[in-house]
Protein backbone atom coordinates (compact mmCIF):
# COMPACT_ATOMS: atom_id res chain seq x y z
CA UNK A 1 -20.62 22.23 26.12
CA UNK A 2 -22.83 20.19 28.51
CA UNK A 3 -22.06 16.73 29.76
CA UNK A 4 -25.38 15.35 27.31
CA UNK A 5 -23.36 17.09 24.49
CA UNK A 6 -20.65 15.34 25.49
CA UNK A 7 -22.10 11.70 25.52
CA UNK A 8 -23.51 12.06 21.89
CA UNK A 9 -20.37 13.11 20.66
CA UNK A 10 -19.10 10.34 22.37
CA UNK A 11 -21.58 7.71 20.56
CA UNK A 12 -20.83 8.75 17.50
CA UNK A 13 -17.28 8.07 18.28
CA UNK A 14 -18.60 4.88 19.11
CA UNK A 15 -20.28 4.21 16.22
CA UNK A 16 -17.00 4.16 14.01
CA UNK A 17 -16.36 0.59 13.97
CA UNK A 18 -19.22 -0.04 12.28
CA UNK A 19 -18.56 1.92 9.57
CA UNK A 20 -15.47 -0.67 9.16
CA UNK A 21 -18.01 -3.74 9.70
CA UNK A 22 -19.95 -2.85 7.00
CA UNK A 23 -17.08 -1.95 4.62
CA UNK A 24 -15.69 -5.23 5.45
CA UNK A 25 -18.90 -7.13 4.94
CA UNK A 26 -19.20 -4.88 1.62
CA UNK A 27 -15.50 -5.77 0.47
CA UNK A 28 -16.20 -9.73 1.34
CA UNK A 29 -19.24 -9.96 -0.47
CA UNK A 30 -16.96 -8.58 -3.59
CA UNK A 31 -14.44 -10.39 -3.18
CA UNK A 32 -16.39 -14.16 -2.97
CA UNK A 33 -18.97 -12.90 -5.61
CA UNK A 34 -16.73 -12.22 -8.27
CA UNK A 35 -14.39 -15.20 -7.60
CA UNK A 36 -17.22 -17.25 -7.95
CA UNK A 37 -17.95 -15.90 -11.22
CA UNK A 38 -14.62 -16.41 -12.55
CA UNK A 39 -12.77 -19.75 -13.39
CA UNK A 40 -9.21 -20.25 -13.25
CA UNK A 41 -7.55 -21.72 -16.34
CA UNK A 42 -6.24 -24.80 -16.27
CA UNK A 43 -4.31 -24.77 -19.58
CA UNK A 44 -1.93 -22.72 -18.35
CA UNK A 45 0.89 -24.75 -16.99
CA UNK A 46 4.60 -23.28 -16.81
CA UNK A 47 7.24 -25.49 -15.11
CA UNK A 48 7.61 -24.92 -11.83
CA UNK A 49 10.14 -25.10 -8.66
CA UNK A 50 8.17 -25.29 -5.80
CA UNK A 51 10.70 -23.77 -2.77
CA UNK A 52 10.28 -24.97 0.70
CA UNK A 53 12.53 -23.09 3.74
CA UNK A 54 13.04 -25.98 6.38
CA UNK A 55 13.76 -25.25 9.63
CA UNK A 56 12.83 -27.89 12.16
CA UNK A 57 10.55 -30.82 12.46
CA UNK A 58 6.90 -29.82 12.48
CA UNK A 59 4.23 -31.76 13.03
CA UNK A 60 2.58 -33.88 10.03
CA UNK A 61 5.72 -32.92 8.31
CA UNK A 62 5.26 -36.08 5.91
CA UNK A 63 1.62 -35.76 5.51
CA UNK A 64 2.63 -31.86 4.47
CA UNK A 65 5.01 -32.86 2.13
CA UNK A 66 3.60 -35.42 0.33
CA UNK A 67 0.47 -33.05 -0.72
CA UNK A 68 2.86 -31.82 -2.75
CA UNK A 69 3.75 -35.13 -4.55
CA UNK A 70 0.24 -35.95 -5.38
CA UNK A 71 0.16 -32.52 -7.96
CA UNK A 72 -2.44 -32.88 -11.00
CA UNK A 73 0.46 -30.57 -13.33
CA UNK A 74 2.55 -32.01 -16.12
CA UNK A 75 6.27 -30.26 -15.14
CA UNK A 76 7.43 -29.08 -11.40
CA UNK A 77 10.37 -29.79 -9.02
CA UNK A 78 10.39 -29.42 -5.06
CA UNK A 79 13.09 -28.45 -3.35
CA UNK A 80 13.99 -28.44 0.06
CA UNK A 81 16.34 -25.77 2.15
CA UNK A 82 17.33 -27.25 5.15
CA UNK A 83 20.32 -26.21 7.71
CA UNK A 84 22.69 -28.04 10.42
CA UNK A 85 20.66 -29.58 12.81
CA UNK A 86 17.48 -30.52 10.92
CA UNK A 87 18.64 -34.87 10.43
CA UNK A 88 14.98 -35.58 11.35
CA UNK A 89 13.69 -33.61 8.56
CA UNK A 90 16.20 -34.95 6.50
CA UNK A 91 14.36 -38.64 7.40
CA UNK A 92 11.33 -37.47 6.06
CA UNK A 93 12.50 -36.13 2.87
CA UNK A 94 14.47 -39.22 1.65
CA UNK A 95 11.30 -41.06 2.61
CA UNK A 96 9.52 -39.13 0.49
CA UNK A 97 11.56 -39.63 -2.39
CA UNK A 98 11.42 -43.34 -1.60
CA UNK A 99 7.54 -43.05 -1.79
CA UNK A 100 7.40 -40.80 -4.40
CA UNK A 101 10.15 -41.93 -7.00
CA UNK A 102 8.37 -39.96 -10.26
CA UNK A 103 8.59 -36.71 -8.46
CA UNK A 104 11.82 -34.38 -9.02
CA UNK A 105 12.88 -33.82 -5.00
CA UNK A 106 16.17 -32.19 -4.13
CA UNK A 107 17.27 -30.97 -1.35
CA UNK A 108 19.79 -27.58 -0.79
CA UNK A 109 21.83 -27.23 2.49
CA UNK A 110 22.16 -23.89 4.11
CA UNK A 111 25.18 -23.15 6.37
CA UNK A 112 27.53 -20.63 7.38
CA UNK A 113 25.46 -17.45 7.83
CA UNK A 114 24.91 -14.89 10.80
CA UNK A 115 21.47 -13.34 9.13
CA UNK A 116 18.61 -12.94 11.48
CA UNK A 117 16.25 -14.52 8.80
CA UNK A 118 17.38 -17.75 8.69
CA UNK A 119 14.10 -18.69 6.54
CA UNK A 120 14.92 -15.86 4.00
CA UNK A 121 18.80 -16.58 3.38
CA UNK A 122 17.59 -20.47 2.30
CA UNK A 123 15.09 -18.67 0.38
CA UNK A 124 18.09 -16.83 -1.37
CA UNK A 125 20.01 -20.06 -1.95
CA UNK A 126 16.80 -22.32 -2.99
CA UNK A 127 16.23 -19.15 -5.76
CA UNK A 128 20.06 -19.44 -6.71
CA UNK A 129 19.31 -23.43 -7.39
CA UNK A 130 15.75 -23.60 -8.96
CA UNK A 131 15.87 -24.99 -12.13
CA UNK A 132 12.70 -23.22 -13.66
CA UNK A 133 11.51 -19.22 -13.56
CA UNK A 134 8.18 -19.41 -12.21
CA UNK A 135 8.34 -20.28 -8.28
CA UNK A 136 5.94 -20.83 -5.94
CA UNK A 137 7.14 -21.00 -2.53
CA UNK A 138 5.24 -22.45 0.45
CA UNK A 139 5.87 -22.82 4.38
CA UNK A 140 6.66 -26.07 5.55
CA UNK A 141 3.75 -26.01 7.33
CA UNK A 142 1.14 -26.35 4.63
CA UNK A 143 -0.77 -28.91 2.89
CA UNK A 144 -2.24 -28.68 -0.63
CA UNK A 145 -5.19 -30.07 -2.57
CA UNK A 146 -4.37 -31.55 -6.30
CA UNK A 147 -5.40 -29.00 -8.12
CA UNK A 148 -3.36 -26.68 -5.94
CA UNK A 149 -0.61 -25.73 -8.64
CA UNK A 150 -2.82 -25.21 -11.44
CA UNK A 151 -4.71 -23.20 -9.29
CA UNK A 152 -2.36 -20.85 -8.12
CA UNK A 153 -0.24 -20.67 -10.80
CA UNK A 154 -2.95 -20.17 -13.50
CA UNK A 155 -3.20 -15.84 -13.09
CA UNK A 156 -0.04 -15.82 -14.38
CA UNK A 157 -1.16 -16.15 -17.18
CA UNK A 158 -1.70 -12.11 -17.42
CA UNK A 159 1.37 -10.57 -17.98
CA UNK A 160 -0.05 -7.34 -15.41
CA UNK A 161 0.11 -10.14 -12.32
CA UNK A 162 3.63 -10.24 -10.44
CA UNK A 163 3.14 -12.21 -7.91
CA UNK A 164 -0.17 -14.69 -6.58
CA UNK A 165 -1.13 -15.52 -2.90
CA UNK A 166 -4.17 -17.24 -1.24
CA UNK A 167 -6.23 -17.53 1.86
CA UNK A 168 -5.32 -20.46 4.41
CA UNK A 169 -7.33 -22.43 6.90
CA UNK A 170 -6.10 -24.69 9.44
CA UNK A 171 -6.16 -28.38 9.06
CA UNK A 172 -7.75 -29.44 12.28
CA UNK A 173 -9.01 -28.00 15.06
CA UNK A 174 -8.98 -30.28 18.80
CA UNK A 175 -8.04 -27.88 20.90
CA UNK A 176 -10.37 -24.60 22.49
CA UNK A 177 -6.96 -22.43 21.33
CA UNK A 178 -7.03 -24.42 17.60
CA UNK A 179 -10.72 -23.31 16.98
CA UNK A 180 -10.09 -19.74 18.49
CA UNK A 181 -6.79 -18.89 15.98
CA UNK A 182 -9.57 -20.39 13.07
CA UNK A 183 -12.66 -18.08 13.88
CA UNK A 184 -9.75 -15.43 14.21
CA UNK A 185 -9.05 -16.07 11.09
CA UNK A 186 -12.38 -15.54 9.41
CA UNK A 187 -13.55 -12.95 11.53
CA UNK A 188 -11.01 -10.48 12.50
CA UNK A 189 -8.11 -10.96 9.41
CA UNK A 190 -9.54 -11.71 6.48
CA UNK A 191 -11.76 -9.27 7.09
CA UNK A 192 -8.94 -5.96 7.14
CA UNK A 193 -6.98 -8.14 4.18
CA UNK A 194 -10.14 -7.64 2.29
CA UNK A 195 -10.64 -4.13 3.50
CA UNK A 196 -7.50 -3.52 2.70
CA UNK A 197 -7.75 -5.06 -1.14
CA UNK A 198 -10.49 -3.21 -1.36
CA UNK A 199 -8.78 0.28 -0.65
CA UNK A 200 -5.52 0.00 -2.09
CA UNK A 201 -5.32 -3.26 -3.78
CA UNK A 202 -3.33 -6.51 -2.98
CA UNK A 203 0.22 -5.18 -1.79
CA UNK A 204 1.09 -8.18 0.45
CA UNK A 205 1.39 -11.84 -0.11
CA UNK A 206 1.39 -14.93 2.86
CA UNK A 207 4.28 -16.86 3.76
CA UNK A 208 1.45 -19.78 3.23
CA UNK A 209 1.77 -19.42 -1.05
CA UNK A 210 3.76 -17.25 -2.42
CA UNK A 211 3.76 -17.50 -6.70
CA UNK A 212 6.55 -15.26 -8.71
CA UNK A 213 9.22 -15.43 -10.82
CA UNK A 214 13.03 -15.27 -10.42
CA UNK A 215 12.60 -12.13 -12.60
CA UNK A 216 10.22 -10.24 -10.64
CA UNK A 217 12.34 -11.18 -7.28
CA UNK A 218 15.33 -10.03 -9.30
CA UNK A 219 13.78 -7.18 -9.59
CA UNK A 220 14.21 -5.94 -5.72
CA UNK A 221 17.35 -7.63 -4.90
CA UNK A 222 15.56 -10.85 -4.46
CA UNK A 223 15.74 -12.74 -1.11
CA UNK A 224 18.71 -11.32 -0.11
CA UNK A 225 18.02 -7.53 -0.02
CA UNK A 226 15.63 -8.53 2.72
CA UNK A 227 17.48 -11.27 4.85
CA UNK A 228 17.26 -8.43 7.82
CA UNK A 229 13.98 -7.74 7.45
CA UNK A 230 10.71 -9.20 9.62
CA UNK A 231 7.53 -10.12 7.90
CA UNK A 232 9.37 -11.37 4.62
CA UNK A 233 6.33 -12.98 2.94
CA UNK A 234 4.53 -9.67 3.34
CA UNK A 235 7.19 -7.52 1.40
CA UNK A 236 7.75 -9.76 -1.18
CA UNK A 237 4.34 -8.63 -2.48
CA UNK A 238 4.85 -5.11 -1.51
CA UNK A 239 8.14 -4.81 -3.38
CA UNK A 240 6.37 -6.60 -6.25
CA UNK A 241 3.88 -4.57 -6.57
CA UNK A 242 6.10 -1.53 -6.40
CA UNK A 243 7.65 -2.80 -9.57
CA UNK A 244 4.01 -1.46 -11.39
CA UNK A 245 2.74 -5.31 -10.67
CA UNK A 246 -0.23 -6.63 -9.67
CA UNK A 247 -0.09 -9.11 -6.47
CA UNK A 248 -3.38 -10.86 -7.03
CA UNK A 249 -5.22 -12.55 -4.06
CA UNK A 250 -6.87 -15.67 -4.69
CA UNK A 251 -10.35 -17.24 -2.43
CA UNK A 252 -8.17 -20.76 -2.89
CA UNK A 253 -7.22 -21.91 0.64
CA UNK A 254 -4.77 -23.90 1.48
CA UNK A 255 -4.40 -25.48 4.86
CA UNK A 256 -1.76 -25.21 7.91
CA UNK A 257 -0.83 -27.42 10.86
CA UNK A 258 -1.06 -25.30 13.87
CA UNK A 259 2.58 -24.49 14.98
CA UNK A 260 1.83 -23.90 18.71
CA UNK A 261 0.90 -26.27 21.74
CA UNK A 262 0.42 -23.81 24.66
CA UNK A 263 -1.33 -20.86 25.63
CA UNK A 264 1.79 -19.03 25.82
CA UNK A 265 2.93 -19.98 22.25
CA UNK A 266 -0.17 -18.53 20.95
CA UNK A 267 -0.12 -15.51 22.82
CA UNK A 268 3.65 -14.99 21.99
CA UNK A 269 3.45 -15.45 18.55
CA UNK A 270 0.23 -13.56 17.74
CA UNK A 271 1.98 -10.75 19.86
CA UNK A 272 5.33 -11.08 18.44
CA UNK A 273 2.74 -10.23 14.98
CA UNK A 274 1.25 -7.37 16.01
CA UNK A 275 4.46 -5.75 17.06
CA UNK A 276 6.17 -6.48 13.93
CA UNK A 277 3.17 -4.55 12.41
CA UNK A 278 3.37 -1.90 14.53
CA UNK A 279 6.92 -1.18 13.08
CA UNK A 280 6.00 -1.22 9.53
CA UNK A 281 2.81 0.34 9.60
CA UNK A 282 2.42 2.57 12.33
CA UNK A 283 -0.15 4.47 11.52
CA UNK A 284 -2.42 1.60 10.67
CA UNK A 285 -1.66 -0.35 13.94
CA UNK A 286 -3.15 2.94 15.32
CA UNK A 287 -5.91 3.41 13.65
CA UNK A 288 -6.62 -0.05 14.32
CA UNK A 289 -8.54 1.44 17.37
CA UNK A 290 -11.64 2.11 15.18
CA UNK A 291 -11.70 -1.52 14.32
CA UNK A 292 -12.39 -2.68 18.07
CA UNK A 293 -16.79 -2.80 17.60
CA UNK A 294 -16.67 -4.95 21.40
CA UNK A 295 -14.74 -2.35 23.15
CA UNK A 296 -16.52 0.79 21.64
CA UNK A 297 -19.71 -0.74 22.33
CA UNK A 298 -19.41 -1.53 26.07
CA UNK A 299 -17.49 1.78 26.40
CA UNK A 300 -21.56 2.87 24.81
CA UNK A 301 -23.09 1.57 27.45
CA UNK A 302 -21.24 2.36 30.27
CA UNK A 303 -21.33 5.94 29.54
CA UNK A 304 -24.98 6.01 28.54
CA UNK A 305 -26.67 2.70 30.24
CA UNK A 306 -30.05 2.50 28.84
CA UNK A 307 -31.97 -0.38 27.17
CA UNK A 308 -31.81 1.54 23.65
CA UNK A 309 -28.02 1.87 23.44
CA UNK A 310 -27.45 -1.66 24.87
CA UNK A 311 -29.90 -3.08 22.11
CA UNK A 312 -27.86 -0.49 19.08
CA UNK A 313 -24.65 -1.10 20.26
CA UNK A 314 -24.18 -4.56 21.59
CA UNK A 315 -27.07 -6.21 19.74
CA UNK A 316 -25.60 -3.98 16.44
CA UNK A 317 -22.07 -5.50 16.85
CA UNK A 318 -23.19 -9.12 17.56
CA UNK A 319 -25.15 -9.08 14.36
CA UNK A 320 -22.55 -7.31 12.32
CA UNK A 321 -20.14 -9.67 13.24
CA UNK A 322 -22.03 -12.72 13.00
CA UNK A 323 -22.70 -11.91 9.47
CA UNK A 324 -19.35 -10.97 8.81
CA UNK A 325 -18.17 -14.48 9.73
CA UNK A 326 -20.89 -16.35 7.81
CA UNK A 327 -20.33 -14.81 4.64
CA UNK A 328 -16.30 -15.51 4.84
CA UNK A 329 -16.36 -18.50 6.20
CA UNK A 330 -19.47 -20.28 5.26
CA UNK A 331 -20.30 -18.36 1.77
CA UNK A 332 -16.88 -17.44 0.69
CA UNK A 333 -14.31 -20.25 2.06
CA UNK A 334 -17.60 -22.89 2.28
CA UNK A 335 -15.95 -23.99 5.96
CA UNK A 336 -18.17 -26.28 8.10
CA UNK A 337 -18.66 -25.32 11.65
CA UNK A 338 -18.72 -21.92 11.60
CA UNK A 339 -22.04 -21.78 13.50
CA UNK A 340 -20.41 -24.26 16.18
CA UNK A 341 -18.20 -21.46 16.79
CA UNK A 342 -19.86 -18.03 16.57
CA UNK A 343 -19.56 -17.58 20.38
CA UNK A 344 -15.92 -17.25 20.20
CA UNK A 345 -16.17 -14.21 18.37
CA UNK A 346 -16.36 -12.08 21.06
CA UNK A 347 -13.93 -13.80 22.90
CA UNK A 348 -11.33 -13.29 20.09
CA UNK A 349 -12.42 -9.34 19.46
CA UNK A 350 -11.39 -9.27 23.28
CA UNK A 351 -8.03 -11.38 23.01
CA UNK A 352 -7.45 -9.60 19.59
CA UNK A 353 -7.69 -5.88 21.76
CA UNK A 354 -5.95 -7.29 24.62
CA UNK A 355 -2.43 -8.10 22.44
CA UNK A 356 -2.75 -4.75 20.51
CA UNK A 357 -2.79 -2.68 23.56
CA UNK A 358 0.13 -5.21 24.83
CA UNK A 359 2.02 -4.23 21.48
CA UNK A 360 2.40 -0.79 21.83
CA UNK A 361 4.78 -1.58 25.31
CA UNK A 362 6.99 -4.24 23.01
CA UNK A 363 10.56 -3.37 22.73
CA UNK A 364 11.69 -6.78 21.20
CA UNK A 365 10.12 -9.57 19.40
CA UNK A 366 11.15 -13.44 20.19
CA UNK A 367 11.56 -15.25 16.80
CA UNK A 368 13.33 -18.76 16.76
CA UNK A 369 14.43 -18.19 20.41
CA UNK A 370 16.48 -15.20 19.69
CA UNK A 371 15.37 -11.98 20.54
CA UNK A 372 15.28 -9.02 18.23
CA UNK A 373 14.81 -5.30 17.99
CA UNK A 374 13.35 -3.68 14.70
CA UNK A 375 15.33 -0.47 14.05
CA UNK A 376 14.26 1.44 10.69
CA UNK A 377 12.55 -1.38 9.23
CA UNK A 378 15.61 -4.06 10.26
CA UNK A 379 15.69 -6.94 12.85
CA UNK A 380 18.81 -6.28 14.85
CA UNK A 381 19.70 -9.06 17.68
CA UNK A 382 19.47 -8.40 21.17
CA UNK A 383 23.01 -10.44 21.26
CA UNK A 384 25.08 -10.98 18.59
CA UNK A 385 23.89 -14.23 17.13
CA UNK A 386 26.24 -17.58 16.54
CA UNK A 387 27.26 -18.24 12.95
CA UNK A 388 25.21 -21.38 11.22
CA UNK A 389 28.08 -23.81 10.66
């Protein structure tokens, strides 16, 4: 085989990405065209418990909270789980119910455990205590719109649908690293979740809305058959949808405070992501190599360096990607200043590459300043961890 034989082949290699773009941008379009078409009812209200794992004071905790008080539904309680240690939060949640006296606001302590998933053991508890069998079950990081419960909520309505999640965006954006995570967002993971729905259907569900019941939970253990586990949130919705459900995935966004300050909090917990993926789907973290258009396209033009591969490869994957982000984030999730922010795309395909090659040398993750190993699907401490009292 001669070395020219050897370059083509090479291209075509190449060339595999974009096979991905356009099934993302295909899968997108589908996605956004036929939510558009469709209206949620909003007749369909249930009474809800609406579960919130504490841990911490984040920031705009109040302003988070009270999104929640300012519901259009007719019937719904919020509860909070908090742990030892978490008085400030405590502050904000009897101020709530001072500003907020109509609204049904208890709160659940959590003590006395030596689970690594601190968030999924008051989870278990907050389950035990709901008053009501639908649940929807948020961060503590969010913030909702009115309409957000009779939003989500509403597919419930169809006996086939287990469980209900949505798309999140973040709530403001000051910083370079704020507006980097957001274009992430749009560009890089929404596009493989849609991929993804596309292929197999909806077998995950975000940490960021979560909608169930206690019976469907009940039906995998509930919270407690996973309290070892990583990635909680996105096995809920697989073992849902194990149980013959449908996990349905809805273009509603709800929005997040950003939960890191530093470069090095966004670089650890985006890697501490990627190597919890690489446990649980190994395969796919590989094959995420055909998803890297900036690499593959340089890697083009290096090998063969001539005006017509520079123009196919780099001017292909700018214009792929481009489009890509405009129609999720401008046509789908209607976000303003995407255009302000197309530049970092490239920027974030090259951060994105840089932390999955750094993944695949990860022995531990560092979650809640403990460090873990993931053995056979379970989070096992590097030292043994101190009781909750």
């Amino acid at each position: 085989m001669t070395s020219s034989n050897l370059v083509y082949i090479f291209l075509g290699v190449a060339a595999i990405p974009f096979i991905y773009y356009f099934l993302a941008l295909y899968s997108s379009w589908q996605f956004f065209r036929n939510a558009q078409k469709s209206g949620a009812p909003s007749d369909f209200t249930p009474p809800v418990s609406n579960l919130k794992p504490i841990r911490g004071l984040d920031a705009e905790a109040y302003e988070n909270f009270a999104s929640y008080c300012h519901q259009d539904y007719p019937d719904y309680e919020l509860l909070f789980g908090i742990g030892d240690g978490d008085e400030a939060v405590l502050e904000v949640i009897e101020k709530l119910k001072r500003d907020f006296p109509q609204r049904r606001i208890r709160v659940v302590h959590v003590s006395g455990h030596t689970a690594p998933n601190d968030k999924v053991v008051k989870l278990a508890r907050l389950v035990s205590e709901a008053q009501n069998e639908v649940l929807v079950i948020n961060d503590s990081d969010v913030r909702v719109r009115p309409d957000y419960l009779r939003s989500v909520v509403a597919p419930l309505r169809d006996p086939k649908i287990g469980a209900v999640t949505c798309l999140y965006v973040s709530t403001q954006e000051h910083t370079f690293l704020q507006r980097l995570q957001s274009i992430g967002m749009i560009c890089d993971f929404y596009p493989g979740i849609l991929v993804a729905r596309q292929l197999d259907g909806v077998k995950f569900a975000f940490g960021q809305t979560i909608v169930t019941t206690r019976k469907h939970l009940a039906g995998f253990g509930g919270y407690a058959a996973i309290e070892n586990r990583p990635a909680d949130d996105l096995l809920v919705g697989r073992l849902v949808a194990e149980q013959g459900f449908e996990v349905e995935l809805l273009p509603y966004a709800v929005e997040t405070v950003a939960d890191f300050r530093s470069l090095r909090e966004f670089f650890f917990k985006r890697l501490r992501w990627m190597t919890v993926m690489r446990h649980m789907r190994p395969w796919g973290h590989i094959g995420l190599i055909f998803t890297q258009g900036l690499a593959w396209s340089v890697a083009a033009v290096a090998v063969h360096p001539t005006a017509r591969v520079a123009l196919l490869y780099l001017g292909g994957y700018l214009c792929v990607r481009m489009a890509m982000t405009w129609l999720i984030g401008v046509w789908g999730m209607k976000q303003k200043g995407i255009w302000r922010k197309m530049a970092l795309v490239p920027v974030w395909d090259a951060w994105a590459l840089l932390i999955w090659l750094l993944s695949f040398g990860r022995r531990s993750i560092r979650w809640r300043d403990i460090d873990y190993r993931i053995r056979q699907g379970m989070l096992v401490p590097v030292a043994p961890p101190a009781p909750q009292k």
